[in-house]
N, C-alpha and C. Protein backbone atom coordinates (compact mmCIF):
# COMPACT_ATOMS: atom_id res chain seq x y z
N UNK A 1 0.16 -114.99 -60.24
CA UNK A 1 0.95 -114.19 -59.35
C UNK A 1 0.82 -114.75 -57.94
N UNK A 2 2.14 -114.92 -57.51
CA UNK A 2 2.01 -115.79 -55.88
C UNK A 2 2.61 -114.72 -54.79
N UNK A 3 1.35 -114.79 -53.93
CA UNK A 3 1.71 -113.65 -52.96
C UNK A 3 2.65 -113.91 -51.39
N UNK A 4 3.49 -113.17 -51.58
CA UNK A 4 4.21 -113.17 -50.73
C UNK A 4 4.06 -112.73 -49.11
N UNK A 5 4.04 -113.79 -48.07
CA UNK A 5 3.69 -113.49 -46.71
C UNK A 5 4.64 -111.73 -46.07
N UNK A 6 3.71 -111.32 -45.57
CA UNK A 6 4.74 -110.09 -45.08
C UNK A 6 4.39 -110.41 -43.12
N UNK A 7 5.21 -109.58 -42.95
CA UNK A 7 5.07 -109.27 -41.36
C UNK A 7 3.40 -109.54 -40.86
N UNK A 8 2.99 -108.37 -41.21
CA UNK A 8 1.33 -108.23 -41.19
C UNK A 8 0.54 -109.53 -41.30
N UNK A 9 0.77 -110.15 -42.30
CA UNK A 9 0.06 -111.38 -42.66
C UNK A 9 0.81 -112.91 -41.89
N UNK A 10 1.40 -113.01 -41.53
CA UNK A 10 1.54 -113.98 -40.47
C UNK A 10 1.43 -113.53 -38.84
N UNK A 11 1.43 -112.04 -38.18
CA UNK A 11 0.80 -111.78 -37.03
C UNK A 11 -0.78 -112.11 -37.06
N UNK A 12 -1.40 -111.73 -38.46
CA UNK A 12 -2.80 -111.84 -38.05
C UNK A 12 -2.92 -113.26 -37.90
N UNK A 13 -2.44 -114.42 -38.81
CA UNK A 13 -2.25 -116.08 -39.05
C UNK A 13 -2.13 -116.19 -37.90
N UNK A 14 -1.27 -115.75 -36.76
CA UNK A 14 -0.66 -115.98 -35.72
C UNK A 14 -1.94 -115.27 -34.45
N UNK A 15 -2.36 -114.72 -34.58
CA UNK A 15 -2.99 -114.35 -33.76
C UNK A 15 -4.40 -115.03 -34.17
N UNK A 16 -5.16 -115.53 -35.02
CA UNK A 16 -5.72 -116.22 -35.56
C UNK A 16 -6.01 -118.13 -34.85
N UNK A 17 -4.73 -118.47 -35.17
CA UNK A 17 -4.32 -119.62 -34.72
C UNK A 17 -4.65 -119.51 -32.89
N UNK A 18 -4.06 -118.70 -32.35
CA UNK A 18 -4.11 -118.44 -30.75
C UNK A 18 -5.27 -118.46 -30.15
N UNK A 19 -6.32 -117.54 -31.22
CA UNK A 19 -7.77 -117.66 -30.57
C UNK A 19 -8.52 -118.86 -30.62
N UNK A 20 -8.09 -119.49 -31.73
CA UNK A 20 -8.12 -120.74 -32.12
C UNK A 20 -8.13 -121.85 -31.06
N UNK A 21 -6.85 -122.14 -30.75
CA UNK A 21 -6.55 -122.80 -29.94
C UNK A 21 -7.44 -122.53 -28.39
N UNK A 22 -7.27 -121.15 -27.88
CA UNK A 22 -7.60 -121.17 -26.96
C UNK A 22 -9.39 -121.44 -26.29
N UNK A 23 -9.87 -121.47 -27.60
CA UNK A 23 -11.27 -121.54 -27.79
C UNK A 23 -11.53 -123.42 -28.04
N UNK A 24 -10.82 -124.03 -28.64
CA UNK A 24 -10.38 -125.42 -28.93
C UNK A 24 -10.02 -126.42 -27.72
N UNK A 25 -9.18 -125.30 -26.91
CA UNK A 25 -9.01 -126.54 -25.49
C UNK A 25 -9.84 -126.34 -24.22
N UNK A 26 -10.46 -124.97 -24.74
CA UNK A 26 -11.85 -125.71 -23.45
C UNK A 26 -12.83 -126.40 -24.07
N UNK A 27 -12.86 -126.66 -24.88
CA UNK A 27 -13.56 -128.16 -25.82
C UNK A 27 -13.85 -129.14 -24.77
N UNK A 28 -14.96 -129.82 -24.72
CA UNK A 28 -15.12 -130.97 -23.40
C UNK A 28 -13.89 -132.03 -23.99
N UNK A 29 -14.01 -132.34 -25.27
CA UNK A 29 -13.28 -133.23 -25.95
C UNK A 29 -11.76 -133.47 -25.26
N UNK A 30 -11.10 -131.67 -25.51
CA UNK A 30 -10.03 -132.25 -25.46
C UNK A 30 -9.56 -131.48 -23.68
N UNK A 31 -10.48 -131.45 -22.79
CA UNK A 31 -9.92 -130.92 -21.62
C UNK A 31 -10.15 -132.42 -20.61
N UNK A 32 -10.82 -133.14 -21.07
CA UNK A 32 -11.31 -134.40 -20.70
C UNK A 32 -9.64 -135.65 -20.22
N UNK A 33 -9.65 -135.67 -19.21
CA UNK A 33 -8.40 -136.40 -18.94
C UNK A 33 -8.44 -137.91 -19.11
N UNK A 34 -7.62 -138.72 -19.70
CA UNK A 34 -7.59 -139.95 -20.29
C UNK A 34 -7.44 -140.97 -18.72
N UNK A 35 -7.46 -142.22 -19.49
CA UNK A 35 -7.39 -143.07 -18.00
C UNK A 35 -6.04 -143.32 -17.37
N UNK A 36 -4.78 -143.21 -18.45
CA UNK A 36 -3.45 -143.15 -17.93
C UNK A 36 -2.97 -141.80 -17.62
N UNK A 37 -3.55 -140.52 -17.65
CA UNK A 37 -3.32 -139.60 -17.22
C UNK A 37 -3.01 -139.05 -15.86
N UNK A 38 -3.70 -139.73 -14.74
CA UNK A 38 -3.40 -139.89 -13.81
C UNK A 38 -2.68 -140.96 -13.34
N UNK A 39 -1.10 -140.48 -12.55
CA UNK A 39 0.02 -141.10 -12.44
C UNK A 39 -0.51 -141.61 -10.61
N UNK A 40 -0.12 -142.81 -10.60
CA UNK A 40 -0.63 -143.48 -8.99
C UNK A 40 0.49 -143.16 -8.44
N UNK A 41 0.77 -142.44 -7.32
CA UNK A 41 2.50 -142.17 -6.43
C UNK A 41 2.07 -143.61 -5.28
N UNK A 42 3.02 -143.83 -4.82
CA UNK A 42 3.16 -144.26 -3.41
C UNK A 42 4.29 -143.40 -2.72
N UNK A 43 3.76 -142.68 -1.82
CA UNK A 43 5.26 -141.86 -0.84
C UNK A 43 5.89 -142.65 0.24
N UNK A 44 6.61 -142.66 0.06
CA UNK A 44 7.67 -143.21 1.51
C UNK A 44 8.36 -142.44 2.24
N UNK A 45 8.11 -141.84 3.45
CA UNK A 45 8.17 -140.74 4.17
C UNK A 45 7.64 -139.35 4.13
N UNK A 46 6.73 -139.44 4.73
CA UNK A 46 5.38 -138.28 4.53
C UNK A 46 5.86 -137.30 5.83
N UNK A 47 6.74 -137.30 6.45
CA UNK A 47 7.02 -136.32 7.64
C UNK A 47 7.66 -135.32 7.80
N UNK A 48 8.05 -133.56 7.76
CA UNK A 48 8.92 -133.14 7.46
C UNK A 48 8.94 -132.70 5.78
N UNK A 49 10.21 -133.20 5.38
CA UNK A 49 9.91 -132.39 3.49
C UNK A 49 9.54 -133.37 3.13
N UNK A 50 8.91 -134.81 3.27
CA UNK A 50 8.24 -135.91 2.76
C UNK A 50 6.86 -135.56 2.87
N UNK A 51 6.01 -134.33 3.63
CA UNK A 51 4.99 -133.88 3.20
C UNK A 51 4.62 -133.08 2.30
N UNK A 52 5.51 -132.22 2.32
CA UNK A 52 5.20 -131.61 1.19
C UNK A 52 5.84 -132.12 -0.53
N UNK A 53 6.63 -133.00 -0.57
CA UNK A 53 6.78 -133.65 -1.06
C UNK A 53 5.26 -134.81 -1.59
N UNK A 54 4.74 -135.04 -0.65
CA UNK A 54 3.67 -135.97 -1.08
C UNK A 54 2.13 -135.15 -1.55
N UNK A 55 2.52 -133.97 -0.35
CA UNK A 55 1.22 -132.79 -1.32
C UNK A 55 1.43 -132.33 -3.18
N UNK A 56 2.73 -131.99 -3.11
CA UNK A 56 2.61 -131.63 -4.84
C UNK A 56 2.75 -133.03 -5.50
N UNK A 57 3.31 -134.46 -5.22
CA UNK A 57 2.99 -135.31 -5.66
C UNK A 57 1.02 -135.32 -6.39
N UNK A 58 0.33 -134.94 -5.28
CA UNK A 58 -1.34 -135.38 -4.93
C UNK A 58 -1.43 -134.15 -5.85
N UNK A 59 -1.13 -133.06 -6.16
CA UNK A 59 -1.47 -132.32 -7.08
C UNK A 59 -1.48 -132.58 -8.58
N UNK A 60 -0.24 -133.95 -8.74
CA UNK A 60 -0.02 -134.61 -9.78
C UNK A 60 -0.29 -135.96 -10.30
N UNK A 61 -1.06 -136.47 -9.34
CA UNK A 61 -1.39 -137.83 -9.72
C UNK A 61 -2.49 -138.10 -8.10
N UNK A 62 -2.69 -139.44 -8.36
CA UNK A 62 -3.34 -140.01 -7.40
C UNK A 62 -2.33 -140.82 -6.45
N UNK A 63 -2.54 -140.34 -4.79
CA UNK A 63 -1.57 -141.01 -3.82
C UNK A 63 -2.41 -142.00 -3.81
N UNK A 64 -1.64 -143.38 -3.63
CA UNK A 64 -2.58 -144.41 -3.19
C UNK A 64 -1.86 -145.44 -2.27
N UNK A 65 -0.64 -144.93 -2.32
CA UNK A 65 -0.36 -145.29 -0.75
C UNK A 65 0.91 -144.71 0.05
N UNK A 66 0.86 -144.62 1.12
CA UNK A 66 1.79 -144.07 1.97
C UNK A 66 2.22 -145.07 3.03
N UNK A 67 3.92 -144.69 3.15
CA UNK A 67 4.75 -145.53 4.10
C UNK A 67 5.38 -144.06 5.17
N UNK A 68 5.57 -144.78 6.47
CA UNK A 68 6.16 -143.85 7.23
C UNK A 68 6.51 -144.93 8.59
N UNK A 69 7.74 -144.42 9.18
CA UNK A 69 7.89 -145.53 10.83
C UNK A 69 7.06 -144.77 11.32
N UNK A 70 6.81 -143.36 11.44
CA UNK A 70 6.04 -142.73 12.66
C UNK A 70 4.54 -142.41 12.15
N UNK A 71 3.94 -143.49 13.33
CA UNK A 71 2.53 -143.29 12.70
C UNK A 71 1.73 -141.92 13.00
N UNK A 72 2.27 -140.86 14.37
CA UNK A 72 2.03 -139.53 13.67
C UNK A 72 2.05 -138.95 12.63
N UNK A 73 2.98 -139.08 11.86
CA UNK A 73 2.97 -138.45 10.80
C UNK A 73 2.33 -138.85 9.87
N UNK A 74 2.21 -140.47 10.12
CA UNK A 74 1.45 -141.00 9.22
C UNK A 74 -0.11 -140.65 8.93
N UNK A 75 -0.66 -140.96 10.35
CA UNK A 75 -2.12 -140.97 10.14
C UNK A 75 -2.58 -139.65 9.89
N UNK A 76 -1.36 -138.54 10.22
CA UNK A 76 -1.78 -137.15 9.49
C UNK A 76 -1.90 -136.98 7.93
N UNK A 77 -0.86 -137.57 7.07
CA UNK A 77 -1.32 -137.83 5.81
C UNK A 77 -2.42 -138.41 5.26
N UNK A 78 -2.77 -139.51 6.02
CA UNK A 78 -3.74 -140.14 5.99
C UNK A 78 -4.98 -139.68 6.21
N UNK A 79 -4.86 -138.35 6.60
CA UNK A 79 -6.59 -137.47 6.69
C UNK A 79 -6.50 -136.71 5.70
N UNK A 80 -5.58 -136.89 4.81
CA UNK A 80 -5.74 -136.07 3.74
C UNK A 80 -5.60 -136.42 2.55
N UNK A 81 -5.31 -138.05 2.44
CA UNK A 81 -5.77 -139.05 1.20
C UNK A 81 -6.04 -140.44 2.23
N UNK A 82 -7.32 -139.90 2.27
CA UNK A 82 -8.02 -141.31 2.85
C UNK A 82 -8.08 -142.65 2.11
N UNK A 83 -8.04 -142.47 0.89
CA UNK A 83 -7.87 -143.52 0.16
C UNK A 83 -6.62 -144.27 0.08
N UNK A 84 -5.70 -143.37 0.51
CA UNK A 84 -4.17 -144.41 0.08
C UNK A 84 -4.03 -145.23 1.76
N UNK A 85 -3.48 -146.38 1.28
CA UNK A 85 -2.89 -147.40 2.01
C UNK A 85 -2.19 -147.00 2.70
N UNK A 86 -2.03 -147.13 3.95
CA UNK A 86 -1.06 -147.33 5.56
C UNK A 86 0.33 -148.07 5.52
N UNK A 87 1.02 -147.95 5.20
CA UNK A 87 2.14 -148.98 5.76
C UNK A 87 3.25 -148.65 6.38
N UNK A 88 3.67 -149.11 7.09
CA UNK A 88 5.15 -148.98 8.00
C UNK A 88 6.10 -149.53 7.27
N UNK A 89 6.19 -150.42 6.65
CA UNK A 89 7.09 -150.85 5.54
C UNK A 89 7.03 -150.46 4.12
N UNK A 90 8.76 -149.94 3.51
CA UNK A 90 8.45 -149.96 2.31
C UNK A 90 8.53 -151.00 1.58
N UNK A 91 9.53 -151.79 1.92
CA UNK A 91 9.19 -153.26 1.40
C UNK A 91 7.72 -153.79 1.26
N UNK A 92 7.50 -153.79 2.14
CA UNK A 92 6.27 -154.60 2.21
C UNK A 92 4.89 -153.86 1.22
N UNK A 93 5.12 -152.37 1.22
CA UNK A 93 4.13 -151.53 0.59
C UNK A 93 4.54 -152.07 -1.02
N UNK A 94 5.77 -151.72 -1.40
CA UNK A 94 6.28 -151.97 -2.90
C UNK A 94 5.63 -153.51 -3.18
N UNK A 95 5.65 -154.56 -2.27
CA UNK A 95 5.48 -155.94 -3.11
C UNK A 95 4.31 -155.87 -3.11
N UNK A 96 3.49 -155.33 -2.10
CA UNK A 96 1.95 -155.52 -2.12
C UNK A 96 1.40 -154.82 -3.02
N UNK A 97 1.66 -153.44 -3.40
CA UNK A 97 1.18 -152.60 -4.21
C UNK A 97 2.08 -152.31 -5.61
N UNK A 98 2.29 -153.38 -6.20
CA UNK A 98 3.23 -153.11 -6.96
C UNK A 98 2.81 -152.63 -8.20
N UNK A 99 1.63 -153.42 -8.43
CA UNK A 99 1.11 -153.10 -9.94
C UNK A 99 0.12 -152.13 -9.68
N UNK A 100 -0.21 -151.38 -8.82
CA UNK A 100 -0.89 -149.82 -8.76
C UNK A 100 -0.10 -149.13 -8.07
N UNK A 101 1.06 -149.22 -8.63
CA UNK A 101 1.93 -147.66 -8.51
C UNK A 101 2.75 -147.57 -9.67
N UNK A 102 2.72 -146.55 -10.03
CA UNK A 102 3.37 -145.99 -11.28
C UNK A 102 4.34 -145.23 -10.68
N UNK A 103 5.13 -144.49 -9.78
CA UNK A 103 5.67 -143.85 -9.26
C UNK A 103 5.74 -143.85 -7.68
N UNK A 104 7.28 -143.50 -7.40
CA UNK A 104 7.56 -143.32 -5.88
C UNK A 104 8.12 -142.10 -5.33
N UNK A 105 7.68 -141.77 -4.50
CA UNK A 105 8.57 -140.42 -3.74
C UNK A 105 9.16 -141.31 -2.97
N UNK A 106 10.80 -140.74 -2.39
CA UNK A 106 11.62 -141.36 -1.27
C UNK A 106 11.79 -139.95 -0.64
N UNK A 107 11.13 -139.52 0.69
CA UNK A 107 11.93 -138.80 1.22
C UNK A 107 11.90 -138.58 2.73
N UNK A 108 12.72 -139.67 2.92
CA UNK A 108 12.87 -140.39 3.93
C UNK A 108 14.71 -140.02 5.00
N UNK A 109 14.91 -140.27 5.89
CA UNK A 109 16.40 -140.09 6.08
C UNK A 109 17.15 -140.20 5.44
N UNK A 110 18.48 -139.62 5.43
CA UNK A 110 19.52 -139.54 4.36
C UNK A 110 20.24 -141.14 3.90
N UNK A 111 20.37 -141.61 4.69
CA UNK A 111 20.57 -143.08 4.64
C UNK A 111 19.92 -144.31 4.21
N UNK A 112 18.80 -143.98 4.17
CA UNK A 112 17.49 -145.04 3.99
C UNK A 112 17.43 -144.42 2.44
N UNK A 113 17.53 -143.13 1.84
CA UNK A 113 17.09 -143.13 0.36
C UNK A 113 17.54 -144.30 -0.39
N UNK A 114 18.86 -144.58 -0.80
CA UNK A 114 19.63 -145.44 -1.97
C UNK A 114 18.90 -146.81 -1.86
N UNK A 115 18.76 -147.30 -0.44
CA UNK A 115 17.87 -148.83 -0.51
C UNK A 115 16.18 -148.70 -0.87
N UNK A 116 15.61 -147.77 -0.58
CA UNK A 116 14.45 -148.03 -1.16
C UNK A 116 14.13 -147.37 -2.51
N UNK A 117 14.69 -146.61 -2.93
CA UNK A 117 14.79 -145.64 -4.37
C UNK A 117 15.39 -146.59 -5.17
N UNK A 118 16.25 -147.86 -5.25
CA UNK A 118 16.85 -149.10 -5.50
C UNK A 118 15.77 -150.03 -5.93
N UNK A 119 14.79 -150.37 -4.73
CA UNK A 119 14.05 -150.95 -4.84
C UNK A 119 13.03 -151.24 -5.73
N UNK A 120 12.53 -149.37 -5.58
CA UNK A 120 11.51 -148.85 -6.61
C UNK A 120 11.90 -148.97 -8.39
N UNK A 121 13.04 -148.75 -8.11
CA UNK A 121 13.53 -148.92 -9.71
C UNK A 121 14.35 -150.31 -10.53
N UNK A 122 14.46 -150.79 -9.24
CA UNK A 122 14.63 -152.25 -9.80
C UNK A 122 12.68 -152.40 -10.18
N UNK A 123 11.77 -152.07 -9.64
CA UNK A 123 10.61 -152.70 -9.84
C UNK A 123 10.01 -151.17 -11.07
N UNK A 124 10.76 -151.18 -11.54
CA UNK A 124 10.63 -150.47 -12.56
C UNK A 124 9.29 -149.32 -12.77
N UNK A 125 9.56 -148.69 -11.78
CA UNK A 125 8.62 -147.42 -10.74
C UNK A 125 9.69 -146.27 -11.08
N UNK A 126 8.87 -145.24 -11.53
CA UNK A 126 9.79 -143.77 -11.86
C UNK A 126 9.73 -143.21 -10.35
N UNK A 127 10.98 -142.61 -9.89
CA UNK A 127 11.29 -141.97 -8.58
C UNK A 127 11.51 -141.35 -8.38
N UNK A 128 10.96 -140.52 -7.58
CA UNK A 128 11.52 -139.06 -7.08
C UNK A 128 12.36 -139.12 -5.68
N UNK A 129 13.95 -138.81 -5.83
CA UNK A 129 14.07 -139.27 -4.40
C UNK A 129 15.17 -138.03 -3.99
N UNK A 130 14.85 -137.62 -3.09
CA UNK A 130 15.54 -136.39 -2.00
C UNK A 130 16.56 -136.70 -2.31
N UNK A 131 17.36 -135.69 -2.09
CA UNK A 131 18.89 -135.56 -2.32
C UNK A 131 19.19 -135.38 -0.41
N UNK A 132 20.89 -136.17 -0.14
CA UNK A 132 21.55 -137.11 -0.93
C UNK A 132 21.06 -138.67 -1.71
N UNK A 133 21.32 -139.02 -2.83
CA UNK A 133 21.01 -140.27 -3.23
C UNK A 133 21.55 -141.28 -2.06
N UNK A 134 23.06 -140.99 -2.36
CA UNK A 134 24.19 -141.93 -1.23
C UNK A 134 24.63 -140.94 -0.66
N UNK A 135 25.39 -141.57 0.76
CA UNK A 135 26.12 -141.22 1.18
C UNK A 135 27.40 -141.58 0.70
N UNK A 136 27.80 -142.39 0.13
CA UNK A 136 29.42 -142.73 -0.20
C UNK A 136 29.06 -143.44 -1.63
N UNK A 137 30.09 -143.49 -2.54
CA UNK A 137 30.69 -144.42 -3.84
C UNK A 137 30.22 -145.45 -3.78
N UNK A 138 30.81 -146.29 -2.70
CA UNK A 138 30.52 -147.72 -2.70
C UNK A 138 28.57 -147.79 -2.83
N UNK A 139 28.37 -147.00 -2.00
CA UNK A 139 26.67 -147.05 -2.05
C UNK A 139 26.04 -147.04 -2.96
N UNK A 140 26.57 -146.17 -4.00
CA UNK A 140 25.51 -145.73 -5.23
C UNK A 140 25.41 -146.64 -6.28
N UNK A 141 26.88 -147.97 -5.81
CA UNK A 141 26.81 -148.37 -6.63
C UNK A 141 25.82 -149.48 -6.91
N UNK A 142 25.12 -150.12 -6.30
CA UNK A 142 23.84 -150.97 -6.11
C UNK A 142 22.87 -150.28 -7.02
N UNK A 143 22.34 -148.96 -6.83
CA UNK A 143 20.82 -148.51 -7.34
C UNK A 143 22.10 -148.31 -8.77
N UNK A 144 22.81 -147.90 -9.28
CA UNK A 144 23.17 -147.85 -9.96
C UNK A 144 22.71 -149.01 -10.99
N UNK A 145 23.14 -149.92 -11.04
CA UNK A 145 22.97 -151.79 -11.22
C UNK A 145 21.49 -151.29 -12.02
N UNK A 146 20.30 -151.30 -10.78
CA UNK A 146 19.51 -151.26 -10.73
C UNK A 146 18.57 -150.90 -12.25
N UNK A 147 19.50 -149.38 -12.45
CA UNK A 147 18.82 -148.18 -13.73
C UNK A 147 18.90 -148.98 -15.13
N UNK A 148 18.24 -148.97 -15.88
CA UNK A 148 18.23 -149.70 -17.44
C UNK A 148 19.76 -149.02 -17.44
N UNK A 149 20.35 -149.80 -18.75
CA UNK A 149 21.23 -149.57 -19.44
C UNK A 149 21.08 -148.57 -20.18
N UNK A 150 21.68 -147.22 -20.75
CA UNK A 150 21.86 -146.33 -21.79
C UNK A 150 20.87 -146.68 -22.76
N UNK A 151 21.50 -148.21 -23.39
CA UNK A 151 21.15 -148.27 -24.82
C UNK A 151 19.74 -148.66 -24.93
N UNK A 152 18.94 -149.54 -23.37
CA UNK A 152 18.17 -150.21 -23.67
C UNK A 152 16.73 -148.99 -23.77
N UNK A 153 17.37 -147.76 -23.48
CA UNK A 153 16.19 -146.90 -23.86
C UNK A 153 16.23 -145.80 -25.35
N UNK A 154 17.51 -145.73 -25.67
CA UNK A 154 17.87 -145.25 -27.20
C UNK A 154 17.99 -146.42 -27.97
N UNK A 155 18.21 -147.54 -27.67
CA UNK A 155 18.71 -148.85 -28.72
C UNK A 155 20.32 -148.68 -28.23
N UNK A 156 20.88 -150.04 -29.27
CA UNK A 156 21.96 -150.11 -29.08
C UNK A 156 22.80 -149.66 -29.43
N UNK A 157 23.98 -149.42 -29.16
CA UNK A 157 24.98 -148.37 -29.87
C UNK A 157 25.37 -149.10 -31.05
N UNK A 158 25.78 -148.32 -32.45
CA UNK A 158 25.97 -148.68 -33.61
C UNK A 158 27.06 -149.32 -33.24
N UNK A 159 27.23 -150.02 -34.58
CA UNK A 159 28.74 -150.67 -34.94
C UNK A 159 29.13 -150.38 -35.77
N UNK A 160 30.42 -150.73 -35.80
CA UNK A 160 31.30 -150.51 -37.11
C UNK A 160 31.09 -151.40 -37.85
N UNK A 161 31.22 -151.00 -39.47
CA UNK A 161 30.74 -152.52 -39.98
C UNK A 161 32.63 -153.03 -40.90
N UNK A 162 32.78 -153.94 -41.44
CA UNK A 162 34.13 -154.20 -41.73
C UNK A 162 35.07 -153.50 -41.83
N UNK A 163 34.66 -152.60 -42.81
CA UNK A 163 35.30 -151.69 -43.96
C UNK A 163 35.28 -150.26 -43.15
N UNK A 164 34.37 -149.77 -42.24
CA UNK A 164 34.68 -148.69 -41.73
C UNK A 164 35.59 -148.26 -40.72
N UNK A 165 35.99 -147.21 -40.39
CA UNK A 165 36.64 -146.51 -39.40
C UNK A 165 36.16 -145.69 -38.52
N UNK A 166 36.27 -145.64 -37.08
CA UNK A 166 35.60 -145.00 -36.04
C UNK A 166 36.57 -143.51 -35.94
């Protein structure tokens, strides 16, 4: 005779499982953060909404370096991740620090986003970048260029093979 689950008997399963779990992930094992777990940002414009922008960044990864023209604003970030790098350039920050950054904030003047958010993702850096992207069509179309292709992150789009019909 095979017994049949009722209401009752999958709340308790279910409530079962929950204590479970919740007793399971304060485990040292699995609360223990891995070595790629922490995402490296570099921010580019820390002044204005580029600070707070770079604070919930630092809530999410490790800043390890910061760009800004105004070194007020700068060296104020800079007392609050002493560890990340100084630079006045983002150029110059992106080539130098290229292979310890995993990520970029842009939030910088409205004009300056599309060339350095361009930059970052030609160098194949995930970005967070303030809205507007562009100011005009013609603009967007560069970082555009820039983004992988569709397919090269699903694969390529099927084909038809002789005999079929689309």
């Amino acid at each position: 005779m095979t017994h049949r689950p009722n209401r009752r008997d999958f709340l308790r399963q279910a409530a079962i499982a929950g204590a479970a779990g919740s007793v399971l992930g304060n485990a040292p094992a699995f609360a223990r953060p891995g070595p790629n777990d922490r995402v490296q940002f570099a921010c580019i414009g820390v002044g204005g909404k580029g600070e707070s922008d770079t604070v919930d960044a630092g809530k999410h990864g490790e800043i390890v370096a910061l760009c800004d023209c105004d070194e007020r604003m700068l060296d104020k970030m800079a007392a609050k991740y002493p560890n990340a790098k100084k630079y006045f350039d983002y150029r110059k920050m992106l080539e130098e620090m290229g292979e310890k950054i995993d990520a970029v904030t842009v939030s910088t003047p409205d004009h300056t986003h599309a060339p350095a958010g361009a930059m970052a993702m030609r160098m194949g850096k995930h970005a967070f970048i303030q809205k507007p992207l562009t100011w005009s069509i013609e603009e967007a179309r560069p970082p555009r260029r820039s983004w992988p292709p569709r397919w090269a992150i699903r694969g390529p789009p099927p084909t038809a093979s002789a005999g079929e019909s689309r």
